[in-house]
N, C-alpha and C. Protein backbone atom coordinates (compact mmCIF):
# COMPACT_ATOMS: atom_id res chain seq x y z
N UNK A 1 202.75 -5.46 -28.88
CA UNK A 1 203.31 -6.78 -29.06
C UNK A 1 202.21 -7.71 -29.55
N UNK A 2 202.59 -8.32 -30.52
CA UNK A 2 201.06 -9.35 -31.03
C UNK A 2 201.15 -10.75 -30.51
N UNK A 3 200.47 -11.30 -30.76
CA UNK A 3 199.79 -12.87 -29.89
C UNK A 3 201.64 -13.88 -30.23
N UNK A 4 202.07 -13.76 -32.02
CA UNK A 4 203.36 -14.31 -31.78
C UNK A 4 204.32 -13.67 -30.90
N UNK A 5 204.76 -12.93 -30.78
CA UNK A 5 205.57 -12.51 -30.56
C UNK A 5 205.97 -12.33 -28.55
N UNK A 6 207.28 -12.44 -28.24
CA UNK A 6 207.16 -12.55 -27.10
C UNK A 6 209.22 -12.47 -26.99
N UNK A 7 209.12 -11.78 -25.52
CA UNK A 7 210.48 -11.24 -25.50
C UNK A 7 211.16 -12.05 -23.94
N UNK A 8 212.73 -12.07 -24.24
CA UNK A 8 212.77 -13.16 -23.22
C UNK A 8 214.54 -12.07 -22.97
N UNK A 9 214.97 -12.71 -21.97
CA UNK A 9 216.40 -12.24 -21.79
C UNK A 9 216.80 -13.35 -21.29
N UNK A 10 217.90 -13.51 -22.12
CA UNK A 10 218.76 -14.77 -22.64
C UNK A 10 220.24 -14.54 -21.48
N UNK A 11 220.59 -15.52 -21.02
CA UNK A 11 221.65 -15.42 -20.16
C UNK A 11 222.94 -15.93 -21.09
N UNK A 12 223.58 -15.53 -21.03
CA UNK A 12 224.79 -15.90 -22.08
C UNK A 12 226.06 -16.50 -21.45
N UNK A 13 226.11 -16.08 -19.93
CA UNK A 13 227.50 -16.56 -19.02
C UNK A 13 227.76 -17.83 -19.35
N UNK A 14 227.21 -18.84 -19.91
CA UNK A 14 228.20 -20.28 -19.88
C UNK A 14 228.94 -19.84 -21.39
N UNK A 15 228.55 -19.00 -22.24
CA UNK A 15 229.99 -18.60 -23.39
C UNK A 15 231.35 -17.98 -22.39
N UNK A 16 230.98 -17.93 -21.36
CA UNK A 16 232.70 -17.80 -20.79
C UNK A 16 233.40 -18.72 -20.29
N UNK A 17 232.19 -19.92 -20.70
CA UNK A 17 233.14 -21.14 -19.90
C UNK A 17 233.96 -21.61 -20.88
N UNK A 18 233.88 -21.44 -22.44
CA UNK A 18 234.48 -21.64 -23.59
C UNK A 18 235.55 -20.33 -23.72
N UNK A 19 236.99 -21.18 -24.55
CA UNK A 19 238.04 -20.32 -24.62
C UNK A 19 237.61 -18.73 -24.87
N UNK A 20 238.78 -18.26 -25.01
CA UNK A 20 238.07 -16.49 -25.17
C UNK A 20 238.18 -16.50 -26.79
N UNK A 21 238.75 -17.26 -27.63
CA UNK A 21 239.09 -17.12 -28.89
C UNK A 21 237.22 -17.89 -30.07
N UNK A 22 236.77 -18.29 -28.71
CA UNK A 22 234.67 -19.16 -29.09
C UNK A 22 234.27 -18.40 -28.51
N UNK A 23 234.11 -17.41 -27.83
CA UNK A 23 233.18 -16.71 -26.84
C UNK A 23 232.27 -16.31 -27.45
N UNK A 24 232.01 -15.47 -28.67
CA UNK A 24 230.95 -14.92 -29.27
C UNK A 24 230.80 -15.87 -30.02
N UNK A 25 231.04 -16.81 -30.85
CA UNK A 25 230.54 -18.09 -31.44
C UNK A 25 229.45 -19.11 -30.93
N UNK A 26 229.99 -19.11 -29.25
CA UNK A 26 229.40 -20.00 -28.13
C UNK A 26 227.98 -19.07 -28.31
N UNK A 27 228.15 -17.87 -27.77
CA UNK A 27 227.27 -17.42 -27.51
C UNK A 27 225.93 -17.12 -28.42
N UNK A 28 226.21 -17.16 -29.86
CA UNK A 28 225.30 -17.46 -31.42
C UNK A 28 224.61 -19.08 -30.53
N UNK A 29 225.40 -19.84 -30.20
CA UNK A 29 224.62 -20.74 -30.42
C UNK A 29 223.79 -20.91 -28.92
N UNK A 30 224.42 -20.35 -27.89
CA UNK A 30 223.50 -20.25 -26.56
C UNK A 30 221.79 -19.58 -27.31
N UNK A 31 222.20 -18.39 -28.33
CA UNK A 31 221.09 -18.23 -28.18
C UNK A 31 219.68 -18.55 -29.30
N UNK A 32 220.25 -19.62 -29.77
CA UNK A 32 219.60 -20.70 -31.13
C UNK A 32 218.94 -21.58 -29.94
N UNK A 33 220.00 -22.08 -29.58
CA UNK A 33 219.19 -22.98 -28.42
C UNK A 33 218.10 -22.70 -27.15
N UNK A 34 218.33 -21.64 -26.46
CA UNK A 34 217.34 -21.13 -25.91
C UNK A 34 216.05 -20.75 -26.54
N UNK A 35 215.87 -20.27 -27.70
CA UNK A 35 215.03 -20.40 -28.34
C UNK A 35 214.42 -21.27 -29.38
N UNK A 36 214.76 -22.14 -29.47
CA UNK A 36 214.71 -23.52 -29.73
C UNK A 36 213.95 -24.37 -28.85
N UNK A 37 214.34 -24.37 -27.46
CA UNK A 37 213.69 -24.72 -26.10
C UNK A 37 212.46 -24.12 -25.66
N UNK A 38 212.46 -22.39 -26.07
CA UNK A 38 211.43 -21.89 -25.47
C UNK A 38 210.25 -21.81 -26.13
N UNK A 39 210.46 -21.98 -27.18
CA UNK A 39 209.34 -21.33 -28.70
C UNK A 39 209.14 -23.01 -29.52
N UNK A 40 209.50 -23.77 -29.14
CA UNK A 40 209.66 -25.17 -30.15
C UNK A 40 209.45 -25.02 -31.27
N UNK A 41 210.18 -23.93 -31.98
CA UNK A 41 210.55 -23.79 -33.27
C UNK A 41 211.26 -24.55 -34.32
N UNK A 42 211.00 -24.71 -35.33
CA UNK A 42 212.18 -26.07 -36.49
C UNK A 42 213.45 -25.05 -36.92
N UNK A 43 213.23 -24.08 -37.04
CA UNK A 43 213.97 -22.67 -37.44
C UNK A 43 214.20 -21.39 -36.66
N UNK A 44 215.24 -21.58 -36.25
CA UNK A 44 215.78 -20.19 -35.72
C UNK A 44 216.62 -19.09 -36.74
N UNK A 45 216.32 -17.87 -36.80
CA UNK A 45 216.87 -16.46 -37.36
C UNK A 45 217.35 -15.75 -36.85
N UNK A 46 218.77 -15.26 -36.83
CA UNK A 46 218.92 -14.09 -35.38
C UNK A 46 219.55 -13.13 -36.79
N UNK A 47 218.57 -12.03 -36.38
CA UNK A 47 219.03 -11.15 -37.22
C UNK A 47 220.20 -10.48 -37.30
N UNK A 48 220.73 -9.90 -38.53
CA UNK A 48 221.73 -9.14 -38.62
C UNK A 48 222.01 -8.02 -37.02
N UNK A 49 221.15 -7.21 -36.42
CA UNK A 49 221.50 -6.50 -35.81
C UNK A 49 221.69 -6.97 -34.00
N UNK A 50 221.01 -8.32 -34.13
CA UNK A 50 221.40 -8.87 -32.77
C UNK A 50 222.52 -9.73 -33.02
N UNK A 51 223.05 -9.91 -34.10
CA UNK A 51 224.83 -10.23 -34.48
C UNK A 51 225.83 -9.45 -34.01
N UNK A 52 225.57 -8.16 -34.34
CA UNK A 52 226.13 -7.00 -34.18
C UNK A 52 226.12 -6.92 -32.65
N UNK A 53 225.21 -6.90 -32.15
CA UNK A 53 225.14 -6.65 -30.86
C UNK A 53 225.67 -7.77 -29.57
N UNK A 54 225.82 -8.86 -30.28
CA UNK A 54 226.68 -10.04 -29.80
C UNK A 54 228.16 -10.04 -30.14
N UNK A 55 228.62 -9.38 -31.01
CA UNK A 55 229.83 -9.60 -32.08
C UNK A 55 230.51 -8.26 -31.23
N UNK A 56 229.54 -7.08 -30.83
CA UNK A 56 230.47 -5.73 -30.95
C UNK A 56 231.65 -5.46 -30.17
N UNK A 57 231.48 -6.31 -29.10
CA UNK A 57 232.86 -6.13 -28.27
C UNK A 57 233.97 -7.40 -28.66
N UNK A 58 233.82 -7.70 -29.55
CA UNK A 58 234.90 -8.70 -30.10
C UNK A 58 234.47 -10.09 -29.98
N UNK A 59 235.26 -11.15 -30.25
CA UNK A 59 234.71 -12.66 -29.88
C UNK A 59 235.34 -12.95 -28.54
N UNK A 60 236.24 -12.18 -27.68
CA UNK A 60 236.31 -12.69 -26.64
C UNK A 60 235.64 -12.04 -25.33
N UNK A 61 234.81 -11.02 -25.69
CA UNK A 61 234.05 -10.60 -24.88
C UNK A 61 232.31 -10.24 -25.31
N UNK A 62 231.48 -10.96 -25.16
CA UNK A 62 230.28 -11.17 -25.52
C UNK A 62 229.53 -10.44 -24.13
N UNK A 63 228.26 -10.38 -24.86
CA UNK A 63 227.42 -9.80 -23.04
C UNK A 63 226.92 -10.69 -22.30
N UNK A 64 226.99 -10.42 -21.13
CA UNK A 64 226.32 -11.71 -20.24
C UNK A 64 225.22 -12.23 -20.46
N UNK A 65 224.19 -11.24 -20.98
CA UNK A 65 222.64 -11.46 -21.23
C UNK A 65 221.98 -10.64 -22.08
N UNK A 66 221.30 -10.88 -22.94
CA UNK A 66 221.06 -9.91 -24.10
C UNK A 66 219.28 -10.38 -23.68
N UNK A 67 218.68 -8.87 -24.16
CA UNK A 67 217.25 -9.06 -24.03
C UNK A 67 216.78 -9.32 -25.80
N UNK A 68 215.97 -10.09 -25.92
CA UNK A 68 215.86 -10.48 -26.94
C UNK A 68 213.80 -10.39 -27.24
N UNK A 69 213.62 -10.22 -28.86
CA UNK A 69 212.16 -10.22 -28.95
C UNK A 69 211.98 -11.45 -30.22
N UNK A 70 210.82 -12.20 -29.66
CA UNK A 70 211.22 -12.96 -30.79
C UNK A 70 209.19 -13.57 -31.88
N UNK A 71 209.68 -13.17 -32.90
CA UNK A 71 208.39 -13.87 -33.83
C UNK A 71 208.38 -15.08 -34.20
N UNK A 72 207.15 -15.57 -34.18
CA UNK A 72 207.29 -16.58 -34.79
C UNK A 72 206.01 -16.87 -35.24
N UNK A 73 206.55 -17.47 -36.59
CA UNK A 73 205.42 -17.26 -37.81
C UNK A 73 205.63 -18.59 -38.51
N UNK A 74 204.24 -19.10 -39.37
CA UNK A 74 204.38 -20.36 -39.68
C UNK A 74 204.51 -20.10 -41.41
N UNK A 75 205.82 -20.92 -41.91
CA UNK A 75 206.01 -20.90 -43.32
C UNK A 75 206.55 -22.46 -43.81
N UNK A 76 205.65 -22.60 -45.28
CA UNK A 76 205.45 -23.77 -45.70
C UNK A 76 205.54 -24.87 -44.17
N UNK A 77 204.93 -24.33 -43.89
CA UNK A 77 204.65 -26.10 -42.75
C UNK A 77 205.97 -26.22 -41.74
N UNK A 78 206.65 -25.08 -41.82
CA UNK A 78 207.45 -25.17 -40.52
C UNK A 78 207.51 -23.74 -39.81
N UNK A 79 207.76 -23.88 -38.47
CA UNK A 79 207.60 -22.88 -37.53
C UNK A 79 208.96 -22.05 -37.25
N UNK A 80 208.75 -21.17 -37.68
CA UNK A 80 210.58 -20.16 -38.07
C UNK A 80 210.52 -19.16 -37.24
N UNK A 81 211.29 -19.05 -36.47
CA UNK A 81 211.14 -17.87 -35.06
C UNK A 81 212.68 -16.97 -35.83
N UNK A 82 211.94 -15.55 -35.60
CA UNK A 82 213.04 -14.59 -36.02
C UNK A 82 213.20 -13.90 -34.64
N UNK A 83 214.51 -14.17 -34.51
CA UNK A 83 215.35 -13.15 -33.22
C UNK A 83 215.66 -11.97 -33.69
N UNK A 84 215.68 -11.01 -32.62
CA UNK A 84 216.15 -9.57 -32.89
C UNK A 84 216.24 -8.89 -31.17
N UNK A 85 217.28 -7.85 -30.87
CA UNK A 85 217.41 -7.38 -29.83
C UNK A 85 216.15 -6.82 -29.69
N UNK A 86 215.61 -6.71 -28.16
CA UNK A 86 214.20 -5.87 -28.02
C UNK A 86 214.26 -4.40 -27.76
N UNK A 87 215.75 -3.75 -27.70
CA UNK A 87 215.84 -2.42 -27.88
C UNK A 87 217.17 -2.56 -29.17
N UNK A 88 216.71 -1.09 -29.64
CA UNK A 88 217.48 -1.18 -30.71
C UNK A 88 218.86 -0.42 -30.52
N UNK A 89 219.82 -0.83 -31.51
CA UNK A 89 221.22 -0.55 -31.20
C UNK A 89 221.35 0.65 -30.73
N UNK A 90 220.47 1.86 -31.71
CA UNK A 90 220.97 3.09 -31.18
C UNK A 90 220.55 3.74 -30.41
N UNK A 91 219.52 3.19 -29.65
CA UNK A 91 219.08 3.86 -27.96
C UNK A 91 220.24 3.44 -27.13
N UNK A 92 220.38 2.26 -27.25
CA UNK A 92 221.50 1.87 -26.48
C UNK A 92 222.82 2.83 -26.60
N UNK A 93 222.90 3.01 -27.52
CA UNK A 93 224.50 4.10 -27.53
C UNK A 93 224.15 5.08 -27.03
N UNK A 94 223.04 5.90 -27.05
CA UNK A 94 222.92 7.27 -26.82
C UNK A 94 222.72 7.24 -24.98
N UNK A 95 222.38 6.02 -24.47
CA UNK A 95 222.14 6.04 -23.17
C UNK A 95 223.89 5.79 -22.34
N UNK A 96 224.58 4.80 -23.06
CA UNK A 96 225.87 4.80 -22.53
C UNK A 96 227.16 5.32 -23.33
């Protein structure tokens, strides 16, 4: 893991306080904002595969808490943190 980089697990339960038809919507933005808060970044990125991994059980059922790894690197003069799950999709399948 290098000096940027640093991994956090994100709690997601207040996306169930929003209808079930926002749940995975809510939850995109639970986790912009947590890292937003934690990293005081101008730019948040959540990659394609921690979409997937928020998205996969539909929009009305999201995960409670996703472990997350996140960079952050300085471009033209602003500080852009890229999200990504800290294990990758397909360990996860092969374990459950």
């Amino acid at each position: 893991m290098s000096k940027n980089e640093r991994v956090y697990t994100i709690p997601l339960r207040d996306a169930y306080r929003a209808p079930a038809t926002k749940r995975a919507k809510v939850a995109v933005r639970l986790v912009k904002e947590f890292v937003l808060r934690h990293v005081k970044a101008d730019v948040v990125k959540i990659s394609p595969t921690l979409n997937e991994v928020l998205w996969a059980r539909g929009i009305g059922k999201p995960p409670r808490r996703v472990k997350v790894r996140v960079n952050v690197s300085e471009e033209e003069e602003m500080k852009v943190a890229q999200v990504e799950p800290a294990v990758e999709r397909e360990e996860v399948k092969e374990e459950g």
